[in-house]
N, C-alpha and C. Protein backbone atom coordinates (compact mmCIF):
# COMPACT_ATOMS: atom_id res chain seq x y z
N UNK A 1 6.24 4.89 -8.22
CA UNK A 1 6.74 3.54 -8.08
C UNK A 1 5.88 2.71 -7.12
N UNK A 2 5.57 3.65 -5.81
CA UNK A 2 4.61 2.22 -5.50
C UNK A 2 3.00 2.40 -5.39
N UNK A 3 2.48 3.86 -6.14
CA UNK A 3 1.20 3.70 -6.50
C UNK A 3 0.57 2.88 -7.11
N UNK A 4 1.37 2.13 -7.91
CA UNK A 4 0.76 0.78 -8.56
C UNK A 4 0.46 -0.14 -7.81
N UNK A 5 1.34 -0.67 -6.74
CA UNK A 5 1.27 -1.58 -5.95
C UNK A 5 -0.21 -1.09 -4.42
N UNK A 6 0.52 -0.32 -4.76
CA UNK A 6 -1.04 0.33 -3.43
C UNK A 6 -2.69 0.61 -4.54
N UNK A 7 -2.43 0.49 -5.47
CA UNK A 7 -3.76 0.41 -6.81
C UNK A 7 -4.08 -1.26 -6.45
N UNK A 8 -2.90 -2.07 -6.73
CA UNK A 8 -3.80 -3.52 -7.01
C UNK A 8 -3.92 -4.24 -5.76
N UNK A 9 -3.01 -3.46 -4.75
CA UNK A 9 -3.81 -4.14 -3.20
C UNK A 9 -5.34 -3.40 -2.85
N UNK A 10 -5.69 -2.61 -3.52
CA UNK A 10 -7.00 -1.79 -2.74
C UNK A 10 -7.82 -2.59 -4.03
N UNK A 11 -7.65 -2.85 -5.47
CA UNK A 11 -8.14 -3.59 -6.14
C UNK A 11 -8.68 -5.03 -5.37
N UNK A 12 -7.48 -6.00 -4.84
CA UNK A 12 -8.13 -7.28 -4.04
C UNK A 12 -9.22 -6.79 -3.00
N UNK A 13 -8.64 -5.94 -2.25
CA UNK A 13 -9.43 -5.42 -1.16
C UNK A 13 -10.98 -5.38 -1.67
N UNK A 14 -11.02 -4.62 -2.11
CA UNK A 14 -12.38 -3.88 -2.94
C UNK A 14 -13.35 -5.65 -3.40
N UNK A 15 -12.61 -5.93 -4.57
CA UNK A 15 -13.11 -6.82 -5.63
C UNK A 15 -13.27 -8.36 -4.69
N UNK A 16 -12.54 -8.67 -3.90
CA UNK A 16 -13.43 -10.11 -2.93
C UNK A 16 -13.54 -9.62 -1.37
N UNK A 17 -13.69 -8.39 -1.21
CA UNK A 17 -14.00 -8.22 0.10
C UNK A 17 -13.49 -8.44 1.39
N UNK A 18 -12.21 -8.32 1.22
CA UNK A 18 -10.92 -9.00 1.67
C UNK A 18 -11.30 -7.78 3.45
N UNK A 19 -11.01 -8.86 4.72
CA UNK A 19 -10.69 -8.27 5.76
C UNK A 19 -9.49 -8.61 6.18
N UNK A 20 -8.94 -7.54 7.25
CA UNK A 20 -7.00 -8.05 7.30
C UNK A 20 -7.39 -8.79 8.22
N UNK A 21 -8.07 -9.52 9.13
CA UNK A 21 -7.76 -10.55 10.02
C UNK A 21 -7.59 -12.17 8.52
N UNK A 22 -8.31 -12.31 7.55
CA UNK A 22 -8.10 -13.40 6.88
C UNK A 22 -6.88 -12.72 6.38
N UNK A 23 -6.06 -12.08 6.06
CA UNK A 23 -5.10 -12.43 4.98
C UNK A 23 -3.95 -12.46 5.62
N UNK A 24 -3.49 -13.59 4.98
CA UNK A 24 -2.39 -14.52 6.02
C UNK A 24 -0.94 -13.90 5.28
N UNK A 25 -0.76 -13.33 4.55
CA UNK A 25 0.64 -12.57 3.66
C UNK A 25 -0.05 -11.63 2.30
N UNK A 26 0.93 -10.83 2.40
CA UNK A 26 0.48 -9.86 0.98
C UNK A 26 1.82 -10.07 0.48
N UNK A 27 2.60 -10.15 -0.73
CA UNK A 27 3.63 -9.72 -1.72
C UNK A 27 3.26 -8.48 -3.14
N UNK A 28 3.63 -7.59 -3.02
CA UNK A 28 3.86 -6.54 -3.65
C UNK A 28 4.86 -6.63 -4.53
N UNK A 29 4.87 -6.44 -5.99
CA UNK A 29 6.08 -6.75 -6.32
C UNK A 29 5.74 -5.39 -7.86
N UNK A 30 7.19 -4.78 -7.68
CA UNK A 30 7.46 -3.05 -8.32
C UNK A 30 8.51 -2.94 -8.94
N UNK A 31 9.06 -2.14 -9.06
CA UNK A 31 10.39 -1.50 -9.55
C UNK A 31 11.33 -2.03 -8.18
N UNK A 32 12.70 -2.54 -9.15
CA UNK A 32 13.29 -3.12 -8.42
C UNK A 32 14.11 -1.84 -7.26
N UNK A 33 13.66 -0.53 -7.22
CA UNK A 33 14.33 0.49 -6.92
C UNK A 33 14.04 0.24 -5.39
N UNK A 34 13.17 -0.27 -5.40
CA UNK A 34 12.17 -0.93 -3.95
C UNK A 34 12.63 -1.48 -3.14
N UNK A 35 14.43 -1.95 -3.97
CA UNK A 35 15.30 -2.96 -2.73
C UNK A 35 16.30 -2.21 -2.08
N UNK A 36 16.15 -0.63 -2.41
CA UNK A 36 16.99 0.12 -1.97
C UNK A 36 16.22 0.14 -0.40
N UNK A 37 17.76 0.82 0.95
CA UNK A 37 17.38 0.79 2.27
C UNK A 37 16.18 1.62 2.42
N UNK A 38 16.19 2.74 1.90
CA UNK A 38 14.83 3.89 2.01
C UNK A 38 13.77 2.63 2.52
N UNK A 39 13.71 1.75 1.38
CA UNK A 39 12.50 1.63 1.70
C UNK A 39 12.20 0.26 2.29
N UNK A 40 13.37 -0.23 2.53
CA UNK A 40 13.33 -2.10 3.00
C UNK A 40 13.41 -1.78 4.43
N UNK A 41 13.77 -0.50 5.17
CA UNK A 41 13.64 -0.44 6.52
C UNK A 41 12.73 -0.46 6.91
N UNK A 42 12.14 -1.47 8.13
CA UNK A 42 10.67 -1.27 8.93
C UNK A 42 10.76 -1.00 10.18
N UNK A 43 12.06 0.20 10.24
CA UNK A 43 11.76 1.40 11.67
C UNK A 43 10.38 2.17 11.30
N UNK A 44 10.33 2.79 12.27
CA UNK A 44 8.78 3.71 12.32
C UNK A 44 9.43 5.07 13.31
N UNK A 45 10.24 5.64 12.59
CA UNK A 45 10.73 6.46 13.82
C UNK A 45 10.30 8.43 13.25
N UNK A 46 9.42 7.96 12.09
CA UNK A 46 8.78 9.16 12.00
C UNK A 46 7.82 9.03 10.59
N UNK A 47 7.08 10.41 10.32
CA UNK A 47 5.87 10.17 9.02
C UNK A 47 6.80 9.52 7.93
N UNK A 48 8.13 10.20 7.48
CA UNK A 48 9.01 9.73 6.39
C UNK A 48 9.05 8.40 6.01
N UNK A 49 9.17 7.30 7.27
CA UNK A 49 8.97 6.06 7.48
C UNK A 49 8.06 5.28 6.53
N UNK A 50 7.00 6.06 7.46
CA UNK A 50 5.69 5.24 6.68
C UNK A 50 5.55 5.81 5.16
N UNK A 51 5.75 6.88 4.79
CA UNK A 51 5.29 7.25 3.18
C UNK A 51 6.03 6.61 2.29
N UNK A 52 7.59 5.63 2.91
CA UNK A 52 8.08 5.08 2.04
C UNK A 52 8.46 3.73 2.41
N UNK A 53 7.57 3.16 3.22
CA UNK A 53 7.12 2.13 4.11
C UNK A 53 6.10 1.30 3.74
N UNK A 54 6.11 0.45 2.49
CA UNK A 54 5.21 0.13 2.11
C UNK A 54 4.36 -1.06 2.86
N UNK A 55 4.82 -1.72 3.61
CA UNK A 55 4.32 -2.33 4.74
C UNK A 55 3.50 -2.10 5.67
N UNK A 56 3.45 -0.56 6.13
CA UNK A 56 2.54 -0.05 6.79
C UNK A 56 1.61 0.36 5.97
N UNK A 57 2.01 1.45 4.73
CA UNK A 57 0.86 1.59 3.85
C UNK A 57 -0.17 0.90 3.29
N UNK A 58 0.28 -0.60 2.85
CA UNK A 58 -0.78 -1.53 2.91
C UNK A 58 -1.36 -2.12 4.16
N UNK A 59 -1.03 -1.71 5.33
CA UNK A 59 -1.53 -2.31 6.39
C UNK A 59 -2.85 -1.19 6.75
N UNK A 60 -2.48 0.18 6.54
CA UNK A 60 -3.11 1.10 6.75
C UNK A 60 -4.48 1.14 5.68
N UNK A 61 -4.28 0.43 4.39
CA UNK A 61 -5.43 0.45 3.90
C UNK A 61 -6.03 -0.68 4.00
N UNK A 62 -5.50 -1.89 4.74
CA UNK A 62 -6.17 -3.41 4.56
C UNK A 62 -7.37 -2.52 5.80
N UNK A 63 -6.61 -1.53 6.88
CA UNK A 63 -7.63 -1.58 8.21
C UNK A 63 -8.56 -0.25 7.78
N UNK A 64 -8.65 -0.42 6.45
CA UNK A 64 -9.41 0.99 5.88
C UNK A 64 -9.20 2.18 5.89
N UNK A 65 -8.16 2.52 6.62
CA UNK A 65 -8.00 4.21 7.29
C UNK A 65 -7.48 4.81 5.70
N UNK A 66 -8.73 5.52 5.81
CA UNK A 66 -8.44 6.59 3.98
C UNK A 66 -7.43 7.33 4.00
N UNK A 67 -6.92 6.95 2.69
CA UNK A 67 -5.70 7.82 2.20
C UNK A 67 -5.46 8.98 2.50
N UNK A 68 -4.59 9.79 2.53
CA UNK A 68 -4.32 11.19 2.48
C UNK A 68 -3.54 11.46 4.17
N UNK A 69 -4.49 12.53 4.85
CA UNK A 69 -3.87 13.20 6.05
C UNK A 69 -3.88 12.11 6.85
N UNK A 70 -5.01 10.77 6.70
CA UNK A 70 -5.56 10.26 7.96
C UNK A 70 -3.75 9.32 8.23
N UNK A 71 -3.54 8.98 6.62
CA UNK A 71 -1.94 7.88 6.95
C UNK A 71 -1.17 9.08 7.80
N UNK A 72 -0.90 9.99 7.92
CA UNK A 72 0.12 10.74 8.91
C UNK A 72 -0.53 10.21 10.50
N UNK A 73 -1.45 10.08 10.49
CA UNK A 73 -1.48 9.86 12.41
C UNK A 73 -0.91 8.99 12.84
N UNK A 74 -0.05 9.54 13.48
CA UNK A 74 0.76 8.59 14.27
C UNK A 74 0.24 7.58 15.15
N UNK A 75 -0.82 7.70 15.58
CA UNK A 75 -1.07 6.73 16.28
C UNK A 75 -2.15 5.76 16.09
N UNK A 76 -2.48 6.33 14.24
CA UNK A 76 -3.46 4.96 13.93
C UNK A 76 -1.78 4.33 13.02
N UNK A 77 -1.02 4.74 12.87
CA UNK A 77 0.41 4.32 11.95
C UNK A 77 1.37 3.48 13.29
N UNK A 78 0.92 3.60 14.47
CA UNK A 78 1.65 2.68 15.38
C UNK A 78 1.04 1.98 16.08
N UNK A 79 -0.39 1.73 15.93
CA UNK A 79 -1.45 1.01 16.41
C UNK A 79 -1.05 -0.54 16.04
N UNK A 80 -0.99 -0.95 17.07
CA UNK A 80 -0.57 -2.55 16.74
C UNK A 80 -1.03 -3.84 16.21
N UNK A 81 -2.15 -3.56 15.65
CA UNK A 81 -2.51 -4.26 14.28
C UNK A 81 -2.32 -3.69 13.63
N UNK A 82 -2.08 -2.42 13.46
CA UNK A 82 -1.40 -2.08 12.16
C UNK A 82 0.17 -2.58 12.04
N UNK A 83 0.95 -2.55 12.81
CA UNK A 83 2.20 -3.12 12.97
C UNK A 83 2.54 -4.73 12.59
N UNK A 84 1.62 -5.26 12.92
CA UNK A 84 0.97 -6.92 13.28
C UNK A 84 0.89 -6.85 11.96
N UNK A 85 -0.04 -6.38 11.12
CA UNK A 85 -0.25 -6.89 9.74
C UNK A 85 0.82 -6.21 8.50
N UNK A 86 1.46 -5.22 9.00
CA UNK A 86 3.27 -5.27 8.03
C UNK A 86 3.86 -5.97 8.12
N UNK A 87 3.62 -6.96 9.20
CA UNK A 87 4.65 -8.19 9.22
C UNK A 87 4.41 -8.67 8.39
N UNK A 88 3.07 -8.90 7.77
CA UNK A 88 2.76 -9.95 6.90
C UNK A 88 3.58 -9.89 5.58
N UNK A 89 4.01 -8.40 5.23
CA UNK A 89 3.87 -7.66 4.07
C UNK A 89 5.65 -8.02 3.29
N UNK A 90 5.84 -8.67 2.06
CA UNK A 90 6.48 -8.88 1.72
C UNK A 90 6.84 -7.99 0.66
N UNK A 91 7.88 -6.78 0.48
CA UNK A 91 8.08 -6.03 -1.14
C UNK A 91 9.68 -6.83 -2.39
N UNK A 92 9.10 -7.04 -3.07
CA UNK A 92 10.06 -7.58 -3.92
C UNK A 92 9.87 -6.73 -5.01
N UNK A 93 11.68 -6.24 -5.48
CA UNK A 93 11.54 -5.24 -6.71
C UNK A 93 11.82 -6.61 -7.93
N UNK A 94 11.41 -6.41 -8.80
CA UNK A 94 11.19 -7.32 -10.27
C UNK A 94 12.08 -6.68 -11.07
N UNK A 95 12.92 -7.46 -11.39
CA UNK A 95 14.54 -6.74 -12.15
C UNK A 95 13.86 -6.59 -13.74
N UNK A 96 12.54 -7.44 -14.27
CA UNK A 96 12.30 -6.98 -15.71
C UNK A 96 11.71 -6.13 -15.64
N UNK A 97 10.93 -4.94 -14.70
CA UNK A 97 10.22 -3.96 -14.07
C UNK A 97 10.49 -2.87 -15.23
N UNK A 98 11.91 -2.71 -16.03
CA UNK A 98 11.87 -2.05 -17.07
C UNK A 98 11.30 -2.03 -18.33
N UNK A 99 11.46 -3.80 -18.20
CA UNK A 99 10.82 -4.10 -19.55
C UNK A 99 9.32 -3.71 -19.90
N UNK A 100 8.36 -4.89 -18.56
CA UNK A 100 7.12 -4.41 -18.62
C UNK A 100 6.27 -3.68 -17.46
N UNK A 101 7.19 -2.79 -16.98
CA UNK A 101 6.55 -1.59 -16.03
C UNK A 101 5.22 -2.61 -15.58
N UNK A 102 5.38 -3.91 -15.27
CA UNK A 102 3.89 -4.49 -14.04
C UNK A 102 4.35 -4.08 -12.87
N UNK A 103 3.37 -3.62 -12.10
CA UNK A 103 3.28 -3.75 -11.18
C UNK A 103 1.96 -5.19 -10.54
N UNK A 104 2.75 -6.23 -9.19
CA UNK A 104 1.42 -6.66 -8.62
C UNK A 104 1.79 -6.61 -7.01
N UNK A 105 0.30 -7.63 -7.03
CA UNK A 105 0.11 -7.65 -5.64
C UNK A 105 -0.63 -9.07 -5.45
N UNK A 106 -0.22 -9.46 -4.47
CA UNK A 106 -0.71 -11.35 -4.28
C UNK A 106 -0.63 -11.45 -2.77
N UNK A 107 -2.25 -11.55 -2.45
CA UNK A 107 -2.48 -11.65 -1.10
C UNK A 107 -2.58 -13.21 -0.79
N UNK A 108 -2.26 -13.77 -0.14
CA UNK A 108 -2.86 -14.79 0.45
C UNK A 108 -3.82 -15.06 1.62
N UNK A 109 -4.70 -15.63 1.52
CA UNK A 109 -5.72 -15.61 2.85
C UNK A 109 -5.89 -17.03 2.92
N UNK A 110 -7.26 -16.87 4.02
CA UNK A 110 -7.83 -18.32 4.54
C UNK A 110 -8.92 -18.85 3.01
N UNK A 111 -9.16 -17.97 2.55
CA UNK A 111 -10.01 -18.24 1.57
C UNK A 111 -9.33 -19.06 -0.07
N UNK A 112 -8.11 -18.18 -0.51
CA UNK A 112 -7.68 -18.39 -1.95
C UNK A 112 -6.48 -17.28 -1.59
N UNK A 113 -5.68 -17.85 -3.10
CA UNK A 113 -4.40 -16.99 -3.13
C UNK A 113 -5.31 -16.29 -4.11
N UNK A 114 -5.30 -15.05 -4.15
CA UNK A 114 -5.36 -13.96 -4.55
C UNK A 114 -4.58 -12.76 -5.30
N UNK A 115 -4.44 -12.35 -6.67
CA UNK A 115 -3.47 -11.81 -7.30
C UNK A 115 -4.36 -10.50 -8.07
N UNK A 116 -3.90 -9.13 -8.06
CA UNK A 116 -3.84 -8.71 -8.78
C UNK A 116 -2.57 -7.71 -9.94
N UNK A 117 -2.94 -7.19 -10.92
CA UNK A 117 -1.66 -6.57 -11.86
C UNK A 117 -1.84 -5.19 -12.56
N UNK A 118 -1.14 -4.08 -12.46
CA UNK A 118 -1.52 -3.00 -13.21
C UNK A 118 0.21 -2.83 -14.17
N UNK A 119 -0.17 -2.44 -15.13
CA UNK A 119 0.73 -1.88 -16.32
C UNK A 119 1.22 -0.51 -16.48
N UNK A 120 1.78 0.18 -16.60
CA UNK A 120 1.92 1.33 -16.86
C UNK A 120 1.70 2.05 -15.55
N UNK A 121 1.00 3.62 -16.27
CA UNK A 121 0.65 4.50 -15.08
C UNK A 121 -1.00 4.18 -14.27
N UNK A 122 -0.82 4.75 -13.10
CA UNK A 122 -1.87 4.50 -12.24
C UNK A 122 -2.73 5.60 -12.94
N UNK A 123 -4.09 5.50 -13.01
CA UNK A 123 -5.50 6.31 -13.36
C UNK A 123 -4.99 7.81 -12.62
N UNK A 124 -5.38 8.95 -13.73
CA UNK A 124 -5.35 10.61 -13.33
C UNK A 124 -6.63 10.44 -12.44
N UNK A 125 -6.46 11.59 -11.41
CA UNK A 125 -7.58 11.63 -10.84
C UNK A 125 -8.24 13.10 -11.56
N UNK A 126 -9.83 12.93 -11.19
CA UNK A 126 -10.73 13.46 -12.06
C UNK A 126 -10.15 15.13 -11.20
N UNK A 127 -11.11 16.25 -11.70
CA UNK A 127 -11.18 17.26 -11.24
C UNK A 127 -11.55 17.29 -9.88
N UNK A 128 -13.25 16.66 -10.05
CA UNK A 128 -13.66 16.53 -8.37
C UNK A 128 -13.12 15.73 -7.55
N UNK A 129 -12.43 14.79 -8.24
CA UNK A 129 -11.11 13.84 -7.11
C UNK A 129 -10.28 14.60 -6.50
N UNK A 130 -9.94 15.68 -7.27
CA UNK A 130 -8.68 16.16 -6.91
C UNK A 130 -9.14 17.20 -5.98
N UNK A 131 -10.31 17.76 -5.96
CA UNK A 131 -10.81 18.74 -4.98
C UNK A 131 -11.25 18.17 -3.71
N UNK A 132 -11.68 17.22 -3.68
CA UNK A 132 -12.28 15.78 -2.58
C UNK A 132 -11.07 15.95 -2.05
N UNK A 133 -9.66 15.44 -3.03
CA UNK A 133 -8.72 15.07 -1.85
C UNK A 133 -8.13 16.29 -1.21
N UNK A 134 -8.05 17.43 -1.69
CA UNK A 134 -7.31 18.83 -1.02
C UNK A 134 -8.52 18.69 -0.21
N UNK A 135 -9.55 18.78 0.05
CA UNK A 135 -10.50 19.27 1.42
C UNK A 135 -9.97 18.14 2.30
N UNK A 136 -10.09 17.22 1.94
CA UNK A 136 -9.79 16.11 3.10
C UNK A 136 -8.63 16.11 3.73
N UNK A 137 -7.73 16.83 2.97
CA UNK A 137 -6.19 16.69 3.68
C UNK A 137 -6.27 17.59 4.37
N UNK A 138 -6.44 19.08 3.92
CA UNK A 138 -6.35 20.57 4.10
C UNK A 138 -7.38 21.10 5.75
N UNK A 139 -8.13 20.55 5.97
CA UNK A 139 -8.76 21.14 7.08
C UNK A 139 -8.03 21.27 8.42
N UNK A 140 -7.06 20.24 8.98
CA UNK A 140 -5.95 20.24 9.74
C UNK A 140 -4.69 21.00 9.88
N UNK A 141 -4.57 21.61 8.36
CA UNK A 141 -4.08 22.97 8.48
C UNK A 141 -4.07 24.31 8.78
């Protein structure tokens, strides 16, 4: 449910070169399951938080910190631009979300409003993706 939405924010990111000091709001918008408390709370009172915290998660990738083990550190996850820029972060669930499974994402900056949209499921990762990401997580164990 919100791999889509974390696909078309790293999409803006990527595709105009987006830094989080310009972007003045992000809206995410998913499965309306998204308006449940799990995930509309923005306590930080442990990892659980953030993995279903989509506010931090996009904050965590606007400030680049790569996916996987690095989102558990607590203290790049309570670092206060990272905190500073979940404020920005707006999630709205889309009640036709059944109909056409979009997921988007619409940043606003100093530059342009900015939108992107994915359909369906997010991209399988390849074989060597999937081995890339077990080493990267796995060494801390």
């Amino acid at each position: 449910m919100l791999h889509r939405c974390i696909d078309c924010f790293s999409q803006l990111l990527q595709k105009h070169n987006l830094h989080p000091e310009e972007i003045e709001s992000v809206t995410a918008t998913c499965s309306p399951t998204i308006d449940a408390p799990l995930f509309t709370s923005r306590e930080l009172n442990n990892i659980v938080d953030l993995q279903f915290g989509m506010p931090y998660v996009l904050a965590m990738m606007a400030y680049g910190v790569r996916t996987g083990v690095d989102w558990q550190d607590w203290d790049k996850l309570t670092d206060p631009k990272i905190i500073k820029f979940a404020e920005k972060v707006t999630i709205k669930g889309d009640p036709k979300f059944g109909e056409t499974q979009l997921s988007n994402s619409r940043s606003s900056c100093s530059r342009t409003d900015l939108q992107a949209s994915i359909t369906g499921s997010t991209a399988r990762l390849t074989e060597q993706e999937l081995v890339e990401k077990f080493r990267h997580n796995a060494p801390g164990t």
